[in-house]
PDB file of N, CA and C in Angstrom:
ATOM      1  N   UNK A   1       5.819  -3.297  13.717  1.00  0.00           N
ATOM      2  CA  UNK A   1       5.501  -2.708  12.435  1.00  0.00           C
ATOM      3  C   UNK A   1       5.739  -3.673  11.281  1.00  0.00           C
ATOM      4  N   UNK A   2       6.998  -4.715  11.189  1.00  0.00           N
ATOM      5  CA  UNK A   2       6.513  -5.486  10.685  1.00  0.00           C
ATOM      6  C   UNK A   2       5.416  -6.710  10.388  1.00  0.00           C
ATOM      7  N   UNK A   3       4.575  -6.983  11.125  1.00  0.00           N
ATOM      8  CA  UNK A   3       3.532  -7.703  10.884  1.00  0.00           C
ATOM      9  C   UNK A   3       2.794  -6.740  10.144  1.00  0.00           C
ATOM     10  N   UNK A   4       2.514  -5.391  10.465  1.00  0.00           N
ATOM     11  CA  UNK A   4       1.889  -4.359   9.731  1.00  0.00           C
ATOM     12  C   UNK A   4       2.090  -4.441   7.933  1.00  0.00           C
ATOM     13  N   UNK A   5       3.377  -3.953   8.025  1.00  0.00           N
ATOM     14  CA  UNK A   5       3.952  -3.796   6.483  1.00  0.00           C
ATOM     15  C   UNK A   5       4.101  -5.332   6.054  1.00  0.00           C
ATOM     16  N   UNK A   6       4.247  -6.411   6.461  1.00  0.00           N
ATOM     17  CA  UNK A   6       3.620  -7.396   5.476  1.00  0.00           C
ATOM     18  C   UNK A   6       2.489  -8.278   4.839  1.00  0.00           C
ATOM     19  N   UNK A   7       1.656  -7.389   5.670  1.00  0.00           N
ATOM     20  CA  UNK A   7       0.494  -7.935   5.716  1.00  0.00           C
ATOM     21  C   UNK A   7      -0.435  -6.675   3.981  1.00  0.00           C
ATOM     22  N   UNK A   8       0.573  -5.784   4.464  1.00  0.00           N
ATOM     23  CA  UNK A   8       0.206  -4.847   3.698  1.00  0.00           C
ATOM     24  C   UNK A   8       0.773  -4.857   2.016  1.00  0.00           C
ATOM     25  N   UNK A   9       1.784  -5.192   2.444  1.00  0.00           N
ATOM     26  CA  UNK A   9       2.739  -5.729   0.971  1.00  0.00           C
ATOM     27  C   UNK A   9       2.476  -6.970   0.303  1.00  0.00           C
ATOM     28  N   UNK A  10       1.752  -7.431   0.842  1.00  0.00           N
ATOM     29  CA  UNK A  10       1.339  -8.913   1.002  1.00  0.00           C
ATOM     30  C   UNK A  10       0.739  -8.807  -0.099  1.00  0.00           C
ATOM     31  N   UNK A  11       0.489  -9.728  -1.452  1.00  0.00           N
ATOM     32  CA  UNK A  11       0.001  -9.449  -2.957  1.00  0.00           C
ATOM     33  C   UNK A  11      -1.058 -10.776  -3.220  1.00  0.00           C
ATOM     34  N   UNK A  12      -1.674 -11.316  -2.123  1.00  0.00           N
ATOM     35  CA  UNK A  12      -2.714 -12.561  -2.428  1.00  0.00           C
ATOM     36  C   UNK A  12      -3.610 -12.050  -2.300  1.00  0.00           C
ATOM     37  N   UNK A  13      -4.428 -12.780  -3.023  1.00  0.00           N
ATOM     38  CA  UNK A  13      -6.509 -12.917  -3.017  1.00  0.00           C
ATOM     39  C   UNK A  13      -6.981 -11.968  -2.099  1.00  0.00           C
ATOM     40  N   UNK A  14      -7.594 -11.108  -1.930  1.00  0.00           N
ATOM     41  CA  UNK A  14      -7.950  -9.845  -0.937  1.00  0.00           C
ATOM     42  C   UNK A  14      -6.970  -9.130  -0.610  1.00  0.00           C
ATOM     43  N   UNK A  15      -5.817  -8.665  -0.660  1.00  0.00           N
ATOM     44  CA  UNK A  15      -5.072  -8.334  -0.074  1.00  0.00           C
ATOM     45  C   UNK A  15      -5.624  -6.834  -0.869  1.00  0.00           C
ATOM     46  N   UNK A  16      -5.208  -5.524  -0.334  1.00  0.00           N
ATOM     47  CA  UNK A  16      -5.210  -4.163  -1.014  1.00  0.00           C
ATOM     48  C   UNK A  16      -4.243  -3.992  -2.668  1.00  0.00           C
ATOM     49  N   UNK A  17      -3.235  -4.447  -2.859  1.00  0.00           N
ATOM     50  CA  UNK A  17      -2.477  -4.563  -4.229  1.00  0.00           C
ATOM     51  C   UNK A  17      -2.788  -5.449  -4.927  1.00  0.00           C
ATOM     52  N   UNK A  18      -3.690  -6.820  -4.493  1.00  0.00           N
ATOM     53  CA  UNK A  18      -4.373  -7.401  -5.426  1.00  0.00           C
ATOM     54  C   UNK A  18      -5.624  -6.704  -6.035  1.00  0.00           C
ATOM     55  N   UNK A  19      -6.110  -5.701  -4.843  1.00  0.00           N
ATOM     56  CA  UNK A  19      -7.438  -5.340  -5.799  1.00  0.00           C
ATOM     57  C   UNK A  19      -6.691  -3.860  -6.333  1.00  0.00           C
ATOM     58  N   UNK A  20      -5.707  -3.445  -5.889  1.00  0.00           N
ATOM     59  CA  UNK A  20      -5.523  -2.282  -6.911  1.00  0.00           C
ATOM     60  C   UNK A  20      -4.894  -2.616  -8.396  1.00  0.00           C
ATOM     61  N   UNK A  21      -4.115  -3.762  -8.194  1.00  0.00           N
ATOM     62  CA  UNK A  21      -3.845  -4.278  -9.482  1.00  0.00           C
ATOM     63  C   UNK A  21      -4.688  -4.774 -10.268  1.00  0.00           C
ATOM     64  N   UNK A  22      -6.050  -5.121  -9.798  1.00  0.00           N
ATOM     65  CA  UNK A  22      -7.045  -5.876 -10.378  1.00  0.00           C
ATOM     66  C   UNK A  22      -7.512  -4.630 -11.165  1.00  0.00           C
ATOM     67  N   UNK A  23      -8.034  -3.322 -10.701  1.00  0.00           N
ATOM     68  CA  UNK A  23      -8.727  -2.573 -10.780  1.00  0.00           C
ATOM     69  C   UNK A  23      -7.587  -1.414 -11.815  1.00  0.00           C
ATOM     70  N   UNK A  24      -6.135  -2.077 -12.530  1.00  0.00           N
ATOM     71  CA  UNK A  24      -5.231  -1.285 -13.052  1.00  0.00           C
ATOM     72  C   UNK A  24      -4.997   0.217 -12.606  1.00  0.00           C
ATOM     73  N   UNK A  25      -4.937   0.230 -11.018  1.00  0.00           N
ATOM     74  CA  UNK A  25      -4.676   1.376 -10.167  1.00  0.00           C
ATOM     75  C   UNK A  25      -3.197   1.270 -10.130  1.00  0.00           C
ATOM     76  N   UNK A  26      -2.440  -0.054  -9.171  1.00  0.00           N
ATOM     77  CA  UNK A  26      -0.934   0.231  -8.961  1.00  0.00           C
ATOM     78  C   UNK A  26      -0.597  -0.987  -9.625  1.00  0.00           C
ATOM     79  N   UNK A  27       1.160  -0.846  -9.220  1.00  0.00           N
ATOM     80  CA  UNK A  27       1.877  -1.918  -9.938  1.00  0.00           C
ATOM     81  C   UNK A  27       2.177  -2.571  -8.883  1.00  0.00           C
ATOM     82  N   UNK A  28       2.739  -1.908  -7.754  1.00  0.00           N
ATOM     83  CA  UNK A  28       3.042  -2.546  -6.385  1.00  0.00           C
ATOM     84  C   UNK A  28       2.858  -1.515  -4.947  1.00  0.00           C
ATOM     85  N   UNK A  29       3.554  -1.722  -3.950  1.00  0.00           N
ATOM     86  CA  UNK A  29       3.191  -1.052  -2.598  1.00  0.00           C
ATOM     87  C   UNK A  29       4.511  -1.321  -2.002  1.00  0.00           C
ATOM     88  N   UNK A  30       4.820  -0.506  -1.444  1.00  0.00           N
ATOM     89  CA  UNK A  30       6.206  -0.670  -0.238  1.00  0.00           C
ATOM     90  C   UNK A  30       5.916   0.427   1.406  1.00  0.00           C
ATOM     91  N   UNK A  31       6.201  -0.209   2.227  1.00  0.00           N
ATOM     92  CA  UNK A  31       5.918  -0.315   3.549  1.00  0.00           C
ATOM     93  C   UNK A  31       7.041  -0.244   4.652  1.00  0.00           C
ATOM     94  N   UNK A  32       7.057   1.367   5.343  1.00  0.00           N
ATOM     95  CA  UNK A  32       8.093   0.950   5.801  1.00  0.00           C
ATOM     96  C   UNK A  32       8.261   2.096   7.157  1.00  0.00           C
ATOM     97  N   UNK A  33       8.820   2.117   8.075  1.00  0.00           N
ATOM     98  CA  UNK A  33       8.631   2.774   9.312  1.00  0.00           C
ATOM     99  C   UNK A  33      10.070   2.872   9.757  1.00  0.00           C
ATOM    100  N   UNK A  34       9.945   4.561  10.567  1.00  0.00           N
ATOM    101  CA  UNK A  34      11.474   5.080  11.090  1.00  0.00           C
ATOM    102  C   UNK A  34      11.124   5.397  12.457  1.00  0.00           C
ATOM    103  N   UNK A  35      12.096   4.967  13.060  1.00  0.00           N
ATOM    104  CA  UNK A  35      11.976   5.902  14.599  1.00  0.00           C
ATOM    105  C   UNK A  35      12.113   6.904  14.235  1.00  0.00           C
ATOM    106  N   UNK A  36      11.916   7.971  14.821  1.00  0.00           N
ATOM    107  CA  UNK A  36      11.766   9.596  15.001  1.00  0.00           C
ATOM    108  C   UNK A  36      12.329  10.026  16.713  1.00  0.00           C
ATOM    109  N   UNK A  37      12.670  11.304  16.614  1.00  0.00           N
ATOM    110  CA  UNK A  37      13.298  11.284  17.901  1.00  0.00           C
ATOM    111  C   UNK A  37      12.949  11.553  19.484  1.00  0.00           C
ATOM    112  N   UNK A  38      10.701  11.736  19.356  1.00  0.00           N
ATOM    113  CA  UNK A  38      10.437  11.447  20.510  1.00  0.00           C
ATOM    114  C   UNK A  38      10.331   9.533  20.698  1.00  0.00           C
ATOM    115  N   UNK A  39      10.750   8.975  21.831  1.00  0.00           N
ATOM    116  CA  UNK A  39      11.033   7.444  22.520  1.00  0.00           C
ATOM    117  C   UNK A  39       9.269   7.467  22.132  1.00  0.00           C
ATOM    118  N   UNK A  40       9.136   5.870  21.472  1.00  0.00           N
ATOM    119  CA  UNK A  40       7.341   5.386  21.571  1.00  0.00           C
ATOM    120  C   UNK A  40       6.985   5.462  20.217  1.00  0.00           C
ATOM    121  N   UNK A  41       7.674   6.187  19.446  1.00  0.00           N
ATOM    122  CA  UNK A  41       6.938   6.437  18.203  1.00  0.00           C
ATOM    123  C   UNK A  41       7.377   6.769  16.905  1.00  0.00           C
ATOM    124  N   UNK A  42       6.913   6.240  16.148  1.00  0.00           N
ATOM    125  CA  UNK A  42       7.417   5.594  14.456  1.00  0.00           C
ATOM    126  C   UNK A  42       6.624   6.480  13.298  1.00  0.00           C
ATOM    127  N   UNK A  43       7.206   6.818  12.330  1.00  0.00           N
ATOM    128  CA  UNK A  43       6.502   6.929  11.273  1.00  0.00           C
ATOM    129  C   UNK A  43       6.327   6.047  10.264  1.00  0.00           C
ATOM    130  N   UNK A  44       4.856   5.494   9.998  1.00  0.00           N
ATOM    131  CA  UNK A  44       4.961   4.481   8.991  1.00  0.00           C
ATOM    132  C   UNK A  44       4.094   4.887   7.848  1.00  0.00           C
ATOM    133  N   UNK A  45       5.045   4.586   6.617  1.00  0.00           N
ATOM    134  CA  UNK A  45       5.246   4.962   5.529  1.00  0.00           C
ATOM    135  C   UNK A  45       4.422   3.966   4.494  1.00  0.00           C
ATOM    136  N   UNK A  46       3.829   4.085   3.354  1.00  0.00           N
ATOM    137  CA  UNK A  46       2.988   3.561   2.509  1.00  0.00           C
ATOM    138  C   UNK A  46       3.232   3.708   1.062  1.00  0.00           C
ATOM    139  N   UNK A  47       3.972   3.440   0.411  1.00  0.00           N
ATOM    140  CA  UNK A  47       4.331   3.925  -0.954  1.00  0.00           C
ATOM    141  C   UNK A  47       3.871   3.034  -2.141  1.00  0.00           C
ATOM    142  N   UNK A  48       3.285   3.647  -2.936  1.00  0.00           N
ATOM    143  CA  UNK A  48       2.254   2.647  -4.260  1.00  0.00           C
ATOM    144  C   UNK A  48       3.027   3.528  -5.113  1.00  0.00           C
ATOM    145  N   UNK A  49       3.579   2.493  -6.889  1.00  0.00           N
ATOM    146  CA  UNK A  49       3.437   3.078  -7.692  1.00  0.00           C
ATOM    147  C   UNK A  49       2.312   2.530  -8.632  1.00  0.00           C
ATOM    148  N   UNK A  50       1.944   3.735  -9.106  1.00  0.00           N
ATOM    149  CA  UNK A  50       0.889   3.945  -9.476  1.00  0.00           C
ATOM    150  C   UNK A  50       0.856   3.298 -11.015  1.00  0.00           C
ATOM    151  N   UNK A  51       0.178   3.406 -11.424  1.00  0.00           N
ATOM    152  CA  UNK A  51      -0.081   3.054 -13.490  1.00  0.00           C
ATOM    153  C   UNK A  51      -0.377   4.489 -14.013  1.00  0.00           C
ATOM    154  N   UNK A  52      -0.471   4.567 -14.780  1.00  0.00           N
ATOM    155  CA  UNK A  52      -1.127   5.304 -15.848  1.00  0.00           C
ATOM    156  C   UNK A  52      -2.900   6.103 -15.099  1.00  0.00           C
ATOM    157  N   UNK A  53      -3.182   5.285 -15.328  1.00  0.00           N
ATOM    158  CA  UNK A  53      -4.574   4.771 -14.702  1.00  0.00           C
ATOM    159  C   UNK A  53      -4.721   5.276 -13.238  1.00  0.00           C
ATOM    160  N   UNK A  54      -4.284   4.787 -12.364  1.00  0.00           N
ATOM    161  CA  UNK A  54      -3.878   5.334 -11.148  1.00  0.00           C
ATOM    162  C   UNK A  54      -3.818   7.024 -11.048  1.00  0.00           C
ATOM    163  N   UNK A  55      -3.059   7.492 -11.839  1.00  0.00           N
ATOM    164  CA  UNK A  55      -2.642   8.762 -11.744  1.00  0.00           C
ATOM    165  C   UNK A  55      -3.656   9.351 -11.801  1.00  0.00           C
ATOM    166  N   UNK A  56      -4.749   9.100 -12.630  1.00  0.00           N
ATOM    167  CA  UNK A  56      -5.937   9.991 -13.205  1.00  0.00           C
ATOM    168  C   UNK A  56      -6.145   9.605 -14.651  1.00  0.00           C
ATOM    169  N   UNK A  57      -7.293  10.166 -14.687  1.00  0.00           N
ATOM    170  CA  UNK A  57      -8.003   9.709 -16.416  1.00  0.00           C
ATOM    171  C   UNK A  57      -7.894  11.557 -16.890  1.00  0.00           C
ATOM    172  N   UNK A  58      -7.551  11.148 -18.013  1.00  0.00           N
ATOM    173  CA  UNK A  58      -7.882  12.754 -19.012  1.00  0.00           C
ATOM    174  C   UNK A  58      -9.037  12.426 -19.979  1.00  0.00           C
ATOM    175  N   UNK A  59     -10.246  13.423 -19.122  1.00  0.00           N
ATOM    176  CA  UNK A  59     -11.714  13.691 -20.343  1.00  0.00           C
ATOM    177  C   UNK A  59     -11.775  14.581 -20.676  1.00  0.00           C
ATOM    178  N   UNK A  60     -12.610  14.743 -21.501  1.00  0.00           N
ATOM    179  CA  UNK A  60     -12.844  16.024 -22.224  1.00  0.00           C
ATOM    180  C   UNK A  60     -14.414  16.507 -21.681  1.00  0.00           C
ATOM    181  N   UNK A  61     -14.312  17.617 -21.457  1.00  0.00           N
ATOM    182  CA  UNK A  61     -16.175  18.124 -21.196  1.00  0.00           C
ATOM    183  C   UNK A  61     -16.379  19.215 -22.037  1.00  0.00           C
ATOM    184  N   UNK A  62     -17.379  19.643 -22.178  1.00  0.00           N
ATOM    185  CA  UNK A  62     -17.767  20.406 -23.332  1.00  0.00           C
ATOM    186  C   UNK A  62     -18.345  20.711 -22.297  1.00  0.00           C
ATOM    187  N   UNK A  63     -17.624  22.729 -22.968  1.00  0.00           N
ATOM    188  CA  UNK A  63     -17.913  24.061 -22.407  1.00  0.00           C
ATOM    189  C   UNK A  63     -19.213  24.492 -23.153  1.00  0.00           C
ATOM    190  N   UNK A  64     -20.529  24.061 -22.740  1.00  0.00           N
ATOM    191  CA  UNK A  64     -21.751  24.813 -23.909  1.00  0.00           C
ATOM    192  C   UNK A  64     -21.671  26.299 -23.825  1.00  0.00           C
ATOM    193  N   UNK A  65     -20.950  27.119 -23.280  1.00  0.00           N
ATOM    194  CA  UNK A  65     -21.090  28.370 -22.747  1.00  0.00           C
ATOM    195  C   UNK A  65     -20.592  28.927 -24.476  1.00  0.00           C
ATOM    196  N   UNK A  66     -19.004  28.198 -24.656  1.00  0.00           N
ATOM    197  CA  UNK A  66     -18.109  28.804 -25.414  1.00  0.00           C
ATOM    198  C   UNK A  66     -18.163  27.356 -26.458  1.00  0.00           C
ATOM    199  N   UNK A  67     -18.668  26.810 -26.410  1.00  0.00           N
ATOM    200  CA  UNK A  67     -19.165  25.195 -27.920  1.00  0.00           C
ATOM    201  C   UNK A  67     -17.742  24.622 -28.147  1.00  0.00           C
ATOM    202  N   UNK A  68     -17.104  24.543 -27.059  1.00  0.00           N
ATOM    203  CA  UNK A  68     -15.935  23.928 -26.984  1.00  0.00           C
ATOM    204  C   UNK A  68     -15.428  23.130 -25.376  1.00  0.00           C
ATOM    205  N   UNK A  69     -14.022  22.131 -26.465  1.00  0.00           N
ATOM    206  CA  UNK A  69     -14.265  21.363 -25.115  1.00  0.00           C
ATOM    207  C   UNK A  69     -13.317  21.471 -24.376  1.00  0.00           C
ATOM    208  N   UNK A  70     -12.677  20.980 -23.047  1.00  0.00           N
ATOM    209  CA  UNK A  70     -11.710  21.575 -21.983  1.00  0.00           C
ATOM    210  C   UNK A  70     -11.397  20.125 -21.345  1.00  0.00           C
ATOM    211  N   UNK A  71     -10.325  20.200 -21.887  1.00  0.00           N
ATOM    212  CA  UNK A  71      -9.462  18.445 -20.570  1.00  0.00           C
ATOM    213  C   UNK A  71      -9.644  18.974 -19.637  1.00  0.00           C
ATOM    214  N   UNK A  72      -9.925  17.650 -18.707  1.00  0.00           N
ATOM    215  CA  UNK A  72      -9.921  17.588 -17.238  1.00  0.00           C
ATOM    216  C   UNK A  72      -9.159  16.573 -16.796  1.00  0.00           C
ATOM    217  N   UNK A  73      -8.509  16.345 -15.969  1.00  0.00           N
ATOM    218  CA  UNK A  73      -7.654  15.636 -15.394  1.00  0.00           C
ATOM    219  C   UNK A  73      -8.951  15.039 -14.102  1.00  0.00           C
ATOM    220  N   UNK A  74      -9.021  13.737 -14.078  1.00  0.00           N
ATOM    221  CA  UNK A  74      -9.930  13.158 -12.907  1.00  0.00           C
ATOM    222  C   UNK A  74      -8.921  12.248 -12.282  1.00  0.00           C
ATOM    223  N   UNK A  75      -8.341  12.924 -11.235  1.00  0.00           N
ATOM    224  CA  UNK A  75      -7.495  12.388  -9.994  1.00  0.00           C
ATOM    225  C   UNK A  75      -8.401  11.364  -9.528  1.00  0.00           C
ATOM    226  N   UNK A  76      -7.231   9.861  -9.468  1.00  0.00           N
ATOM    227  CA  UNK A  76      -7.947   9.050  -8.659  1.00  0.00           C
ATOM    228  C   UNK A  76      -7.394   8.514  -6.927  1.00  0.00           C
ATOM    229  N   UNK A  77      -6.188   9.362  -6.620  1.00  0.00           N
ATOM    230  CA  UNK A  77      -5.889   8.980  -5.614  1.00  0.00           C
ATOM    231  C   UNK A  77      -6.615   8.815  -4.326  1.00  0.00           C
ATOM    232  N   UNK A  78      -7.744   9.463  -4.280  1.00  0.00           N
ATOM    233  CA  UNK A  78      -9.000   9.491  -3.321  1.00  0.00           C
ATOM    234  C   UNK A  78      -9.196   8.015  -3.447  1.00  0.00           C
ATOM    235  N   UNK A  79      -9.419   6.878  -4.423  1.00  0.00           N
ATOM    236  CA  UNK A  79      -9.937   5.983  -4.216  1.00  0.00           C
ATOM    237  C   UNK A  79      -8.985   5.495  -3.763  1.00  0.00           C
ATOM    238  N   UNK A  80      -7.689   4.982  -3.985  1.00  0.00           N
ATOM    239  CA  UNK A  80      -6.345   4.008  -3.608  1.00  0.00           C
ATOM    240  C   UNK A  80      -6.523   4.505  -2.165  1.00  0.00           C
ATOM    241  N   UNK A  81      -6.493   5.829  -1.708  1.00  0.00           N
ATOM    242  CA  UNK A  81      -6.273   6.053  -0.306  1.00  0.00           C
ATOM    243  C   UNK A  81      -7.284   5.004   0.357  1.00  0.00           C
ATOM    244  N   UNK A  82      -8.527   5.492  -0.176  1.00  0.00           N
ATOM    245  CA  UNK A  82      -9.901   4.626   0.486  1.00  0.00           C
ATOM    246  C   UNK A  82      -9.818   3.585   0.615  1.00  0.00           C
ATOM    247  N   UNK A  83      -9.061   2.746  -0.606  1.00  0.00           N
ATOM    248  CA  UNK A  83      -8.780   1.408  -0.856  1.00  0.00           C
ATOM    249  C   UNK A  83      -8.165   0.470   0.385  1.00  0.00           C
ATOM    250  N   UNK A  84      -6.742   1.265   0.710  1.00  0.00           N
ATOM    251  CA  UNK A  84      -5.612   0.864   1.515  1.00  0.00           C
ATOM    252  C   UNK A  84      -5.948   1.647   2.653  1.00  0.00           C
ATOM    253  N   UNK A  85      -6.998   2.867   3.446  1.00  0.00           N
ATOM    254  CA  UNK A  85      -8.106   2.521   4.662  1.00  0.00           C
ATOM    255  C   UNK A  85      -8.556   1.165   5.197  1.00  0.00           C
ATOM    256  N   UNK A  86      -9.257   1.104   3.793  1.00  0.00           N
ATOM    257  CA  UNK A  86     -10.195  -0.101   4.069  1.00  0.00           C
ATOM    258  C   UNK A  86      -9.553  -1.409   4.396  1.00  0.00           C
ATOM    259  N   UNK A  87      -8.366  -1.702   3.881  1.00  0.00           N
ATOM    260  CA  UNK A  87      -7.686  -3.180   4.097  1.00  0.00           C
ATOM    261  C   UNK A  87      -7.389  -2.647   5.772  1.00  0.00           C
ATOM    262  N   UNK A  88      -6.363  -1.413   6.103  1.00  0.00           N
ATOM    263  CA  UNK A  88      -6.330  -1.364   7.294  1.00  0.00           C
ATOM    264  C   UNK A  88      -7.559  -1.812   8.433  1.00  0.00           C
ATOM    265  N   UNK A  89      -8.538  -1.040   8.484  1.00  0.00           N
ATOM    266  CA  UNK A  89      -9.602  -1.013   8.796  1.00  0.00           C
ATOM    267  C   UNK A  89      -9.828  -2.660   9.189  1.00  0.00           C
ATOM    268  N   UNK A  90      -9.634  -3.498   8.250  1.00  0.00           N
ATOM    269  CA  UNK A  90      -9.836  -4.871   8.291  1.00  0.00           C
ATOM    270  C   UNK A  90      -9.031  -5.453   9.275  1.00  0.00           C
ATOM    271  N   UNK A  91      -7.659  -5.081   8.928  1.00  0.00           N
ATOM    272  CA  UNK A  91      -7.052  -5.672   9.642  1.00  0.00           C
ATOM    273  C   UNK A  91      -6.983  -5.258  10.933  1.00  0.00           C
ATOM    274  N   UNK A  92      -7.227  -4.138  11.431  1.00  0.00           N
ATOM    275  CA  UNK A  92      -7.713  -3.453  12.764  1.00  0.00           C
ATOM    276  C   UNK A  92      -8.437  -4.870  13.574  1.00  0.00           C
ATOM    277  N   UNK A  93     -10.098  -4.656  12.492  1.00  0.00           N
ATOM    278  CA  UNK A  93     -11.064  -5.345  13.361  1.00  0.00           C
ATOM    279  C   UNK A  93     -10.781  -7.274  13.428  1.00  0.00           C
ATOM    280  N   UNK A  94     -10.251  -7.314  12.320  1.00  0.00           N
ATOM    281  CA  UNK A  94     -10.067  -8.935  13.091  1.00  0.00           C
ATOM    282  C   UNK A  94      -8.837  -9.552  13.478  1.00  0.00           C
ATOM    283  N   UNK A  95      -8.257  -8.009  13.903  1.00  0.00           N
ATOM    284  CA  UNK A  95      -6.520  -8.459  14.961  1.00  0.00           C
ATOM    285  C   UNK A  95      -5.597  -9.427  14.284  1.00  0.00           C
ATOM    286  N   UNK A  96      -4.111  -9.803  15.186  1.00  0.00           N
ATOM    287  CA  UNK A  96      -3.007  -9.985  14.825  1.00  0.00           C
ATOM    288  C   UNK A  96      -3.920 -11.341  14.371  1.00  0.00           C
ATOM    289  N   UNK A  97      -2.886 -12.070  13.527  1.00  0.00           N
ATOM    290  CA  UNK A  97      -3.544 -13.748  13.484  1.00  0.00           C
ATOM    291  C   UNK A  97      -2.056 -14.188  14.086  1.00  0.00           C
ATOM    292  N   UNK A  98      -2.217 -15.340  14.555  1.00  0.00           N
ATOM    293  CA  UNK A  98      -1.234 -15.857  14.985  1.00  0.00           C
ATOM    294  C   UNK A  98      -0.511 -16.715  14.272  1.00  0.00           C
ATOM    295  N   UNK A  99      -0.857 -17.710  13.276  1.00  0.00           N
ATOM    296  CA  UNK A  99      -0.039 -17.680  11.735  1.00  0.00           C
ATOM    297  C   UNK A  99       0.531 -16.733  11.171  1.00  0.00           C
ATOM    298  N   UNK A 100       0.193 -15.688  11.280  1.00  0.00           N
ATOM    299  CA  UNK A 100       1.086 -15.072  10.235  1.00  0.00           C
ATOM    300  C   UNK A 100       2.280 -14.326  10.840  1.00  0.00           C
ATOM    301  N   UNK A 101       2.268 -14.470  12.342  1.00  0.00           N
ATOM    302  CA  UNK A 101       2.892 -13.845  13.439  1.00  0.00           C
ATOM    303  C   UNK A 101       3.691 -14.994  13.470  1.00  0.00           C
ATOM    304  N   UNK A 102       3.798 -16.138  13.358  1.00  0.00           N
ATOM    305  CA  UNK A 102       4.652 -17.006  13.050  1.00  0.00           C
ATOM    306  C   UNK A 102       5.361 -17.343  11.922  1.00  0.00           C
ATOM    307  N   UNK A 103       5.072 -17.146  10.872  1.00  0.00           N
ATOM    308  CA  UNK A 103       4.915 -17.447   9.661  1.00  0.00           C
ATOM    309  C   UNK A 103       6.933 -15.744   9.836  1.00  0.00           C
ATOM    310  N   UNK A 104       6.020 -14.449  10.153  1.00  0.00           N
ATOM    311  CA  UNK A 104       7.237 -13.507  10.439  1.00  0.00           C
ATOM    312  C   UNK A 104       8.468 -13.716  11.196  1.00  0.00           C
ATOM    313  N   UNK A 105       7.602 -14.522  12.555  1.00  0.00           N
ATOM    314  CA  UNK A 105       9.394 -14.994  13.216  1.00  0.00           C
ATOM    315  C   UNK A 105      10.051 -15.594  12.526  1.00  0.00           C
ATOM    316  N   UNK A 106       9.855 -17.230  11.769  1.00  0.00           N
ATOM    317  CA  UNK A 106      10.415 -18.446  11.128  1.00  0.00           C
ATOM    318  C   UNK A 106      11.180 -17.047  10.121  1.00  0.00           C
ATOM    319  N   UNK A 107      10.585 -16.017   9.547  1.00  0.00           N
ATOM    320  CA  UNK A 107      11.720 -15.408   8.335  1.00  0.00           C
ATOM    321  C   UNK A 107      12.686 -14.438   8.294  1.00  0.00           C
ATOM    322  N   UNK A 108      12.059 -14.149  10.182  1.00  0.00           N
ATOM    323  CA  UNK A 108      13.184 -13.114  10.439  1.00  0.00           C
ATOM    324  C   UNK A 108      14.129 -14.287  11.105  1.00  0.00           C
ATOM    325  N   UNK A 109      14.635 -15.025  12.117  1.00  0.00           N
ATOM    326  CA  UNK A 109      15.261 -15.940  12.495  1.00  0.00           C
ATOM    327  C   UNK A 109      15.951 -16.668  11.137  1.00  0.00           C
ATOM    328  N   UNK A 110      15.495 -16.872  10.282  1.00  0.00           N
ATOM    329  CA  UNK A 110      16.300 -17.172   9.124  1.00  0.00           C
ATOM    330  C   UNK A 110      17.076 -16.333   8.427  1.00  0.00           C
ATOM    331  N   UNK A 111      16.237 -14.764   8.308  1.00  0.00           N
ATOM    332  CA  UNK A 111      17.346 -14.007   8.135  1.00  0.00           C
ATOM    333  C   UNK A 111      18.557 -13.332   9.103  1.00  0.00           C
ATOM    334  N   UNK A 112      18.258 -13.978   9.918  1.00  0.00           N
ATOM    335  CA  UNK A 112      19.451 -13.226  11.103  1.00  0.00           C
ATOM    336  C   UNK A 112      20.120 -14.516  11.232  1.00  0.00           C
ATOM    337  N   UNK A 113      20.257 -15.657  11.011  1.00  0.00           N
ATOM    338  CA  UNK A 113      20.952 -16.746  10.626  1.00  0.00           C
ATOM    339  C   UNK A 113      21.952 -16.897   9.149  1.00  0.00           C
ATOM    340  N   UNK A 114      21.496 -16.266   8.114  1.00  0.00           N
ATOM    341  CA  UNK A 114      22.056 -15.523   6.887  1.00  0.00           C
ATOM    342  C   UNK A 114      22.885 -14.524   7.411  1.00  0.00           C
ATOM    343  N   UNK A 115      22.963 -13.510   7.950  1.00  0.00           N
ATOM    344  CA  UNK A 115      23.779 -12.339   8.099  1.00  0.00           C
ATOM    345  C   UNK A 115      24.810 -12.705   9.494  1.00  0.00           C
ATOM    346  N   UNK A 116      24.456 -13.446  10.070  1.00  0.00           N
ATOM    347  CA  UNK A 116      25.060 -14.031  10.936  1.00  0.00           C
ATOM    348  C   UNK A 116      26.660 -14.474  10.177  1.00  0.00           C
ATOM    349  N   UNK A 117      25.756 -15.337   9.576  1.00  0.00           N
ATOM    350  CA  UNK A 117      27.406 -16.381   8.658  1.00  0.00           C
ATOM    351  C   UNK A 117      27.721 -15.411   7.663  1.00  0.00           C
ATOM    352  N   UNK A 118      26.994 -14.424   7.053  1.00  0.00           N
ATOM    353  CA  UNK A 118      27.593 -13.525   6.632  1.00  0.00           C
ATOM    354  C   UNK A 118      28.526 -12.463   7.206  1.00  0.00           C
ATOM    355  N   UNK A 119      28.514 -12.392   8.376  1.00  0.00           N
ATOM    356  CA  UNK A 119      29.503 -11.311   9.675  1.00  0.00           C
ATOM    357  C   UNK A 119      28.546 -10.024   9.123  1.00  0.00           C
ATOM    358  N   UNK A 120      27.773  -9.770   8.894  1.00  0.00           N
ATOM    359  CA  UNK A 120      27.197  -8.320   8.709  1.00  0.00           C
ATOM    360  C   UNK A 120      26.712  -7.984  10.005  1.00  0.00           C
TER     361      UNK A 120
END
């Protein structure tokens, strides 16, 4: 699951939080998975905060019925979901890479070398 969640947290050129930040949807993304208590299987977790923007737009439409007008709240979480599909989706079809599967050992081995000399 970690190759998952960093690939996902991951904030370069294509990545899903570059284009939601591009598009002033989120600010960032956090990624993260629990065992649960049947053996085999994880829940993994996806958390964006959002902007302003993100949340939804407030318009106004005009009621011709009654010659007045009525906020609407236009939820955009439908698209971010679609958004962070679609990076999955990607990363589905063109599998693990093996750089970046390296790139994860070299930083976990460094961090278990840190906590090591730390006694944690």
């Amino acid at each position: 699951m970690s190759y998952v969640s960093f690939l996902i947290h991951h904030e370069g050129v294509g990545s899903s939080i570059f284009h939601l930040k591009k598009l002033g949807l989120a600010l960032d993304i956090v990624c993260s998975s629990r065992a649960e208590s049947a053996p085999g299987f994880q829940i993994f977790s996806i958390d964006i905060d959002l902007t302003i923007q993100g949340l939804g737009e407030l318009i106004t439409l005009e009621k011709k019925m009654f010659h007045s007008f009525v906020p609407l709240f236009l939820e955009r979480w439908q698209e971010i979901v679609y958004i962070i599909y679609q990076y999955v989706a990607m990363m589905r079809q063109e599998g693990p890479k093996e750089r970046i599967y390296d790139e994860q050992k070299v930083r976990i081995q460094k961090r278990r070398k840190v906590l090591i000399r730390c006694n944690i």
